[in-house]
Protein backbone atom coordinates (compact mmCIF):
# COMPACT_ATOMS: atom_id res chain seq x y z
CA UNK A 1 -49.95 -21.01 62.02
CA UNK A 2 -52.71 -21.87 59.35
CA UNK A 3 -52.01 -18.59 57.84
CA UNK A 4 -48.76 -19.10 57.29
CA UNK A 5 -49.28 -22.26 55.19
CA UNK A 6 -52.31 -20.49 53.36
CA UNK A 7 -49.94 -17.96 52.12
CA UNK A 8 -49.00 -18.86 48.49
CA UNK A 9 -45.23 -18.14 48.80
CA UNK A 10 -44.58 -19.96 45.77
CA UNK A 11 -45.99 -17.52 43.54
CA UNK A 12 -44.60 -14.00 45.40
CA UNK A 13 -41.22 -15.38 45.48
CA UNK A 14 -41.33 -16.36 42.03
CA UNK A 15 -42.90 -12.75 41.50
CA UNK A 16 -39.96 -11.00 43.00
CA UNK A 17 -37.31 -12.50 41.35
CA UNK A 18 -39.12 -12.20 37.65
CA UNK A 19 -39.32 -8.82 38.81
CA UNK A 20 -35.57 -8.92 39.30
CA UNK A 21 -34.61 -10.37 36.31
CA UNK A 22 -37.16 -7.90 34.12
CA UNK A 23 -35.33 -5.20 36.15
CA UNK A 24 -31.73 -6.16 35.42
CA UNK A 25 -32.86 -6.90 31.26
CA UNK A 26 -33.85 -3.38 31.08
CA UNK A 27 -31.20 -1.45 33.03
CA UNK A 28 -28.99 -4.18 33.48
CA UNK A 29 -26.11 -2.39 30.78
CA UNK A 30 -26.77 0.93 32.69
CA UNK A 31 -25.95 -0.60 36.31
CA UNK A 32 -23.08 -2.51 34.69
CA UNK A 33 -19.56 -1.27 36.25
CA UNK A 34 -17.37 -1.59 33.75
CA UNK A 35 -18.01 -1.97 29.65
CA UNK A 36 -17.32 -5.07 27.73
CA UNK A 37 -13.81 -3.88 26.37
CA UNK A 38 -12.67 -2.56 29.87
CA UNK A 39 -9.82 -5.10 31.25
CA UNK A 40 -8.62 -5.23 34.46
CA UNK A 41 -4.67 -3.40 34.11
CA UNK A 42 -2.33 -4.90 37.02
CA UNK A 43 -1.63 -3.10 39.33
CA UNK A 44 -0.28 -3.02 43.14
CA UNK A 45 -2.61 -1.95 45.05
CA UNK A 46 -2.61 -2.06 49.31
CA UNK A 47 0.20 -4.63 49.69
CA UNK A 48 -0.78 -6.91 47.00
CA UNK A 49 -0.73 -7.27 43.11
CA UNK A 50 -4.14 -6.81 41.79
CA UNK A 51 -3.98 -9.82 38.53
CA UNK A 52 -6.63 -11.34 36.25
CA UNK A 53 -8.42 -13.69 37.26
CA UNK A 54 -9.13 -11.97 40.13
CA UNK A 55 -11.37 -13.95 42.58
CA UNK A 56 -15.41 -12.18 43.91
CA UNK A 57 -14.75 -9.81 46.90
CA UNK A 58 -11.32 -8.71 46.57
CA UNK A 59 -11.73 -5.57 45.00
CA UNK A 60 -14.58 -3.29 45.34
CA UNK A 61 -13.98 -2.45 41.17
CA UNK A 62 -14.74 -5.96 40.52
CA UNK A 63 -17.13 -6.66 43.09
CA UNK A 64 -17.75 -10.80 41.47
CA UNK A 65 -14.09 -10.77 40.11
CA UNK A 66 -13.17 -10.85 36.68
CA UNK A 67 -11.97 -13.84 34.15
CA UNK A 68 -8.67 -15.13 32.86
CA UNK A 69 -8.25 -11.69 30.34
CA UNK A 70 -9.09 -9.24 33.10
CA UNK A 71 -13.02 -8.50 31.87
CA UNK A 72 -15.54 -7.69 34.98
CA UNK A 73 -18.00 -10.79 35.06
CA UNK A 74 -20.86 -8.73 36.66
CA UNK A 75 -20.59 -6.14 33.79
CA UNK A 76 -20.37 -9.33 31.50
CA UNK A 77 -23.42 -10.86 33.02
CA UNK A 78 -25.67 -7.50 33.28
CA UNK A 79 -24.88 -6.71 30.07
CA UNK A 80 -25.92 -10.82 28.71
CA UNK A 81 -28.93 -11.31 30.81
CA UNK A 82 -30.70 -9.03 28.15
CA UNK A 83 -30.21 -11.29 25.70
CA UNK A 84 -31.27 -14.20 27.44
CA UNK A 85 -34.64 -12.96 28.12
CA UNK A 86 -35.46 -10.85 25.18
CA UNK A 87 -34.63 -14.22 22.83
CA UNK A 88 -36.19 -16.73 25.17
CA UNK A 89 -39.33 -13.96 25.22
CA UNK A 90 -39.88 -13.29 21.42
CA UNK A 91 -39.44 -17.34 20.78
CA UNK A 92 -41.92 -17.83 23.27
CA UNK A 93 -44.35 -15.29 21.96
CA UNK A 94 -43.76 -16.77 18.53
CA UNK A 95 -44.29 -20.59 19.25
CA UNK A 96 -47.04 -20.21 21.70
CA UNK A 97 -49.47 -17.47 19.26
CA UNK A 98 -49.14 -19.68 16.40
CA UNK A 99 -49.09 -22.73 17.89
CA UNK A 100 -52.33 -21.63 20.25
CA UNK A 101 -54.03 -20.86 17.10
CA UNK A 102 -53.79 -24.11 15.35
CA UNK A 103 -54.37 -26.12 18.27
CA UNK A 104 -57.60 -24.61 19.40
CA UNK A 105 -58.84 -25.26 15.65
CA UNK A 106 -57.42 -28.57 15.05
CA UNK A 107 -59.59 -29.55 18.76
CA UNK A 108 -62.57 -28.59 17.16
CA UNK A 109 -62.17 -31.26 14.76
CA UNK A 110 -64.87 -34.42 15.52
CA UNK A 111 -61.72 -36.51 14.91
CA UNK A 112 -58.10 -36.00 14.75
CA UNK A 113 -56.49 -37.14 11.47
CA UNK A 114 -54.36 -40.36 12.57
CA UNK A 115 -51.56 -38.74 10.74
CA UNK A 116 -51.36 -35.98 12.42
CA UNK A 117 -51.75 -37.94 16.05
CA UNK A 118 -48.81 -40.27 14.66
CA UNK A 119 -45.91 -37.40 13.34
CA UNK A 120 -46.82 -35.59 17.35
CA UNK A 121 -45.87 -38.77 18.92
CA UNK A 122 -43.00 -39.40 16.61
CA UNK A 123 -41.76 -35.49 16.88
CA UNK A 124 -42.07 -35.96 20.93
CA UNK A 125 -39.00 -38.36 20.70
CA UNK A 126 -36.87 -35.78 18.84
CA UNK A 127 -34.42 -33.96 20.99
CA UNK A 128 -35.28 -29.88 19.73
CA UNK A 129 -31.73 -28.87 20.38
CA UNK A 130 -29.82 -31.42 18.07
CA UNK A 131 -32.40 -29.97 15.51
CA UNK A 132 -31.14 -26.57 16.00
CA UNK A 133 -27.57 -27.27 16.68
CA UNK A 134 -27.25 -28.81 13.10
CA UNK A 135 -28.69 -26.28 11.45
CA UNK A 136 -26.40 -23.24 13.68
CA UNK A 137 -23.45 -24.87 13.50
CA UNK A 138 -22.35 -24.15 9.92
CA UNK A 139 -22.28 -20.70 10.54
CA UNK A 140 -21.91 -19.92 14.31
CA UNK A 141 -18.46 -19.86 14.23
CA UNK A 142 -18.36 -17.38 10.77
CA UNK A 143 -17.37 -14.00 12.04
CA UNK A 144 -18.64 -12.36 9.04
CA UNK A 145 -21.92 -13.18 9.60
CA UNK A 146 -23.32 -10.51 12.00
CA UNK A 147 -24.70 -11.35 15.84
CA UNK A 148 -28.58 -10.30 14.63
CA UNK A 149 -28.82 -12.23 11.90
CA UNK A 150 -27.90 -15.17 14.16
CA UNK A 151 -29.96 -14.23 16.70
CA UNK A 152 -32.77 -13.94 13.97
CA UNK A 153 -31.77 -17.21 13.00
CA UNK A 154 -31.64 -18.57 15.60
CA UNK A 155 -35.38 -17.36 16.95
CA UNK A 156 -37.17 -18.65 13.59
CA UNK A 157 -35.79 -22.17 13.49
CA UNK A 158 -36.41 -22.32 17.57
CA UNK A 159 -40.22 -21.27 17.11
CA UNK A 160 -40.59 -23.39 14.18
CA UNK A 161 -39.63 -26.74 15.57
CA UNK A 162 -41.18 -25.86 18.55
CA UNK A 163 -44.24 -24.91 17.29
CA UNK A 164 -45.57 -29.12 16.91
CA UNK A 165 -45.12 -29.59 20.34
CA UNK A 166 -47.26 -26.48 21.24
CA UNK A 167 -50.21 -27.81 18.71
CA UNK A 168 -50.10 -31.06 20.52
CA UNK A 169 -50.77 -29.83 23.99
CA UNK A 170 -53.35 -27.12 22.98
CA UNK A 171 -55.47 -29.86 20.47
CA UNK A 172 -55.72 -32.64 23.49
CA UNK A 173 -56.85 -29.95 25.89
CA UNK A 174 -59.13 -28.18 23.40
CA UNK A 175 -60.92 -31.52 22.41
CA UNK A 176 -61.52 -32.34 25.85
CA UNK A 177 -63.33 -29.08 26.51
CA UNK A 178 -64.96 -29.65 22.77
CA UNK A 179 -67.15 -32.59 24.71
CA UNK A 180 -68.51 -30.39 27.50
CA UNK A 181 -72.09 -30.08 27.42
CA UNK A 182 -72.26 -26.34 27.43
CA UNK A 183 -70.10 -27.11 23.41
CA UNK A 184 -73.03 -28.85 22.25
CA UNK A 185 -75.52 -26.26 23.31
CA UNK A 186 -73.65 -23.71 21.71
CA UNK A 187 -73.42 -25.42 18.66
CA UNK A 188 -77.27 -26.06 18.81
CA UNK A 189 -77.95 -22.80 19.26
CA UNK A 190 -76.01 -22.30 15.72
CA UNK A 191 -72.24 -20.53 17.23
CA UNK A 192 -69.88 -20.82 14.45
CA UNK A 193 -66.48 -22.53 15.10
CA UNK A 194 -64.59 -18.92 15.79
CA UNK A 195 -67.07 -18.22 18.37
CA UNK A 196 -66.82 -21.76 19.02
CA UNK A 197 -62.91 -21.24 19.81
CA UNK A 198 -62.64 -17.29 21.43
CA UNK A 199 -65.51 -17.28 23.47
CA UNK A 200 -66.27 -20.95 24.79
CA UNK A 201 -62.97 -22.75 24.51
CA UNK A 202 -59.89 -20.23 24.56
CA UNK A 203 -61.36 -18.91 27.89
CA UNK A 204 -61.47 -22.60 29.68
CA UNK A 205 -57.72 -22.58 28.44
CA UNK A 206 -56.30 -19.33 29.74
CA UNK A 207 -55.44 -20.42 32.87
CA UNK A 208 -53.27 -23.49 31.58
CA UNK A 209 -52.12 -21.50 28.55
CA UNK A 210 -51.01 -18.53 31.46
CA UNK A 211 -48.92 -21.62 32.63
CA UNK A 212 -47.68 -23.07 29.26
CA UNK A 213 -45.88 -19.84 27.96
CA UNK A 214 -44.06 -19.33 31.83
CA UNK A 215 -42.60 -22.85 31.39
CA UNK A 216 -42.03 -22.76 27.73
CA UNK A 217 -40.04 -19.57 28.47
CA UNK A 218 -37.60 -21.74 30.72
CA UNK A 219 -37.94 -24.59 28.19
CA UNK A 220 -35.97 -21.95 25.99
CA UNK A 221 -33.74 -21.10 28.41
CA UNK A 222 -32.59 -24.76 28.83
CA UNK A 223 -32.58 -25.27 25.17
CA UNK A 224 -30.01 -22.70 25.26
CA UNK A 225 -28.10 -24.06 28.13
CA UNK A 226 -27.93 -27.12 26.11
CA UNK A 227 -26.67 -25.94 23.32
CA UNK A 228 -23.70 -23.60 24.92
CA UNK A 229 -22.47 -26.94 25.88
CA UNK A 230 -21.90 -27.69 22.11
CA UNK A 231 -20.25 -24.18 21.83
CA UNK A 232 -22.78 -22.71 19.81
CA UNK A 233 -23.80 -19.31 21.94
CA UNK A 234 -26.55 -17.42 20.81
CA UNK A 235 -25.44 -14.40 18.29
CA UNK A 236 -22.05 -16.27 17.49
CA UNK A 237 -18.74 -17.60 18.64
CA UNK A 238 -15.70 -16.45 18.42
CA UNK A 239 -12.76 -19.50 18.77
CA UNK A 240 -9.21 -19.03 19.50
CA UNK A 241 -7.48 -21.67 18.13
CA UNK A 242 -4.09 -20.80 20.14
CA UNK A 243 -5.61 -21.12 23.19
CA UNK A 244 -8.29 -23.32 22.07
CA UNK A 245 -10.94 -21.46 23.78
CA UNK A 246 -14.60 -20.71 22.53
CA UNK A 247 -16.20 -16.82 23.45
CA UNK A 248 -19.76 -15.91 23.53
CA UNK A 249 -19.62 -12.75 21.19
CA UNK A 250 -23.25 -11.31 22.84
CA UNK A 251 -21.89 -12.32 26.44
CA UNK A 252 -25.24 -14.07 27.03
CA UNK A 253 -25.35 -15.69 30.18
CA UNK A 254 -25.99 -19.16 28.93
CA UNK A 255 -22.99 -18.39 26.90
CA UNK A 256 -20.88 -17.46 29.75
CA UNK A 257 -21.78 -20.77 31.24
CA UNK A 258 -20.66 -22.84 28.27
CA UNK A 259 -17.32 -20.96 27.26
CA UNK A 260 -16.19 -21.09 31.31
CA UNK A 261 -17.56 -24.58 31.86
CA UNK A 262 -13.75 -25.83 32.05
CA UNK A 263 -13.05 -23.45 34.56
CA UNK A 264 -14.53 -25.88 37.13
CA UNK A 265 -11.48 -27.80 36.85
CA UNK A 266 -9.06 -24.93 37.66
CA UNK A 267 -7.85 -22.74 40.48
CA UNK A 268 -10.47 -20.25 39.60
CA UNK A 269 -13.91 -21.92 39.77
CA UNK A 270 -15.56 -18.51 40.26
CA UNK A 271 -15.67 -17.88 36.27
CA UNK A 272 -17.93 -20.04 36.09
CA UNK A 273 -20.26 -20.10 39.31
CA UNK A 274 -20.76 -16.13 38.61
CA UNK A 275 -23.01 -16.55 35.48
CA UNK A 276 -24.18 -19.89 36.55
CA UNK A 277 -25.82 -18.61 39.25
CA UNK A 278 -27.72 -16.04 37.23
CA UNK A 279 -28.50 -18.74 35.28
CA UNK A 280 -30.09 -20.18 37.99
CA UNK A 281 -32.10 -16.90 39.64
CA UNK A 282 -33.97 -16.78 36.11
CA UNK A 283 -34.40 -20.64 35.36
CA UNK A 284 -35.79 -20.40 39.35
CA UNK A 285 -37.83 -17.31 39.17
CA UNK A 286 -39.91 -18.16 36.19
CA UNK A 287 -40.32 -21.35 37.57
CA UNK A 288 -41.62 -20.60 41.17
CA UNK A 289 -43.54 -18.29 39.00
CA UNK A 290 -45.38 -20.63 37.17
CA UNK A 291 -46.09 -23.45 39.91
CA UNK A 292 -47.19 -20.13 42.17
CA UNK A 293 -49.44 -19.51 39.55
CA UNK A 294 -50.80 -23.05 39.19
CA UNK A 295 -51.30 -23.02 42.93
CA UNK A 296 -53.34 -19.82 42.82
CA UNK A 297 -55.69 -21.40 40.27
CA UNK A 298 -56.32 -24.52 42.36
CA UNK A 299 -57.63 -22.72 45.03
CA UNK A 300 -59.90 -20.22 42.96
CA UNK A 301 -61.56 -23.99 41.31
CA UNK A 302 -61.68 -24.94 44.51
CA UNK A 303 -64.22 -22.64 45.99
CA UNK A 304 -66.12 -23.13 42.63
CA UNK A 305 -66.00 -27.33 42.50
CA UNK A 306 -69.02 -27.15 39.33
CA UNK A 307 -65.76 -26.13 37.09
CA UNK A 308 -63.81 -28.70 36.12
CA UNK A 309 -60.53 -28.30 35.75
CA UNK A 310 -57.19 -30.54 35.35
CA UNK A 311 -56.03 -29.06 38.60
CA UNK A 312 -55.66 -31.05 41.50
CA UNK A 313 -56.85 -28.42 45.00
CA UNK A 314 -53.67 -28.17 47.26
CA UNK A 315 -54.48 -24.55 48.73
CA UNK A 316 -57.12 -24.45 50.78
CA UNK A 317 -59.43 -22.19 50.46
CA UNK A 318 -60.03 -19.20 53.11
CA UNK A 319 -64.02 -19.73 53.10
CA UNK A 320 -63.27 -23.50 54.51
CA UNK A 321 -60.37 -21.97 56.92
CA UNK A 322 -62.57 -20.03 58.38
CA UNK A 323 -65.87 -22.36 58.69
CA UNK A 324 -62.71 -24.99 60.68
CA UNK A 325 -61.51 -22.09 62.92
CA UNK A 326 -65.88 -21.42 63.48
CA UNK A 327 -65.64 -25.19 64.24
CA UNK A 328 -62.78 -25.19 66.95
CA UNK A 329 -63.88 -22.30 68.62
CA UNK A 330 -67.20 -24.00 69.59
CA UNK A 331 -65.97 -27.35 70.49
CA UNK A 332 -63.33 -25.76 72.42
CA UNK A 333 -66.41 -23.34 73.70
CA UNK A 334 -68.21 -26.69 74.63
C-alpha cells in the first residue's frame, strides 16, 4: 500500500499526455482524416440521411462528427493543435530566455531600484490579454494581411508584455539566493558577477525555472483561450456578416473553442465539446506535468535537508520508507 502512494503519478500522467500532445503537433496533419476543405456531401447512407452537423459516433468517416458546413472536427482539431503548441512554445522560449537573463542580473543588485519594484507591482494589476487584444484587433479581422505575419505578431507583443512579469519572479528569487553564505564567499574569493550568476545562482534556480516555463506555457495557452472569446483567433479571423459568424482561419484549437462557443446553446453541443476537450488534455497535461515535477523535487531536497529550498516535502522519501518498514518488522518481531 505505501508503494502505491510513493509512486509520483502526478508527474507520469502528466508525462504521457505531453507526450500525446507532442505526438499529435508533429503528425497530427498526417493522422488527420479528412483535409480542411473536405465537406461532408449528403448522402443516404444505411436507412438514414447522412447531414451536417453530424453528431460523434455516427459515421465511422467522421469518427467526432463534423460542424454546421459539413468540415470533420477531428481533422480540424489535429490539424490546429500544431498551432497551439508551436505559438504557446516559441512565446515561452522567448519570454522566459530574456526575461531569465535580466532577472538573474537585476538580483545581483545590493538594492533594487524602488522604481523598478513600483512599475512590477503596478504591471501585476494589468490584465496581459486586454494588452494584446487592443493591439490585434485592428487587423485580425483584415484578410489581406497574411496568417504568419499575425502569428508573428502576435508572438512578439505576447513575449514582450510578458517579459516584466518573468523579471519579477526571477529578481525576488535570485536576491534571496544572493544572501546565502556560500554568495559572500564567492565574492571574497574575487568571482565576478557572470560567474556570480551561471555557476552559483542560475543552478539554485533550475529547478523552479524547470517549473516556471511548464506553467508559463499554459499561462499562454489561457491567454489564448481568453482572447478567442473576444474573436480574435490566433493567425486571423475570417467574419461572415450574413450569418454573423466568426472562423478561426489557422483552425487552432483555442480558436475552435471561441468561434463554436454559441453552439452550447443549440441542438448540436458537440461542436463545441470536441475541441474543448483537447483544449483541456493539453491545459491538463502540462499541468500534471509541472506539479509532477515539483513533487519530484521535494522529495530529492528532502533526503538532502542542508539545501534549502522554497519547496515544502510532500513525497516521502524511500530511505525513510524503508528505515519505518525496518521499524514495524521488529516491533511486530517483538
Amino acid at each position: 500500500m505505501n508503494k502505491v502512494f510513493s509512486i509520483n503519478l502526478t508527474l507520469y500522467i502528466g508525462l504521457v499526455l505531453t507526450a500525446v500532445v507532442i505526438f499529435l503537433a508533429i503528425f497530427g496533419p498526417a493522422l488527420a482524416p479528412h483535409t480542411l476543405t473536405e465537406t461532408l456531401n449528403v448522402r443516404y447512407e444505411n436507412g438514414t440521411i447522412l447531414a451536417p452537423p453530424l453528431k460523434p459516433f455516427e459515421s465511422a468517416e467522421y469518427p467526432l462528427g463534423t460542424d454546421f458546413w459539413g468540415y470533420d472536427l477531428l481533422s480540424m482539431v489535429f490539424y490546429g493543435i500544431r498551432y497551439t503548441l508551436v505559438i504557446s512554445l516559441v512565446i515561452t522560449i522567448i519570454k522566459m530566455s530574456v526575461g531569465t537573463i535580466i532577472g538573474l542580473y537585476i538580483g545581483t543588485w545590493k538594492k533594487a531600484p524602488s522604481m523598478l519594484v513600483a512599475f512590477e507591482n503596478a504591471w501585476s494589476y494589468i490584465p496581459l490579454f486586454l494588452i494584446v487584444f487592443f493591439f490585434l484587433y485592428p487587423i485580425n479581422f483584415d484578410e489581406m494581411v497574411a496568417s504568419s505575419y499575425l502569428i508573428y505578431y502576435f508572438i512578439v507583443i505576447t513575449s514582450l508584455v510578458s517579459i516584466p512579469s518573468i523579471i519579477s519572479s526571477v529578481r525576488k528569487k535570485s536576491t534571496e539566493i544572493a544572501k546565502s553564505v556560500f554568495i559572500e564567499a564567492a565574492k571574497t574569493l574575487g568571482a565576478t558577477r557572470n560567474r556570480l550568476v551561471w555557476w552559483h545562482i542560475f543552478p539554485q534556480l533550475k529547478e523552479s525555472l524547470l517549473i516556471m516555463f511548464i506553467l508559463e506555457i499554459v499561462q499562454v495557452i489561457a491567454l489564448m483561450g481568453q482572447l478567442a472569446l473576444l474573436n480574435v483567433f490566433i493567425g486571423g479571423t475570417l467574419f461572415r456578416p450574413d450569418s454573423h459568424i466568426f472562423l478561426s482561419i489557422t483552425k487552432e484549437v483555442t480558436g475552435l473553442v471561441g468561434s463554436a462557443r454559441a453552439s452550447i446553446y443549440g441542438a448540436s453541443p458537440h461542436i463545441l465539446y470536441v475541441p474543448l476537450a483537447f483544449l483541456l488534455m493539453i491545459t491538463i497535461a502540462f499541468s500534471m506535468l509541472a506539479n509532477g515535477l515539483k513533487n519530484r523535487f521535494q522529495a530529492n531536497y528532502q533526503r538532502t535537508p542542508w539545501i534549502k529550498t522554497g519547496f515544502e516535502p510532500k513525497l516521502k522519501p524511500k530511505r525513510k520508507m524503508l528505515l519505518a518498514r525496518t521499524q514495524e518488522k521488529r516491533t511486530k518481531s517483538i
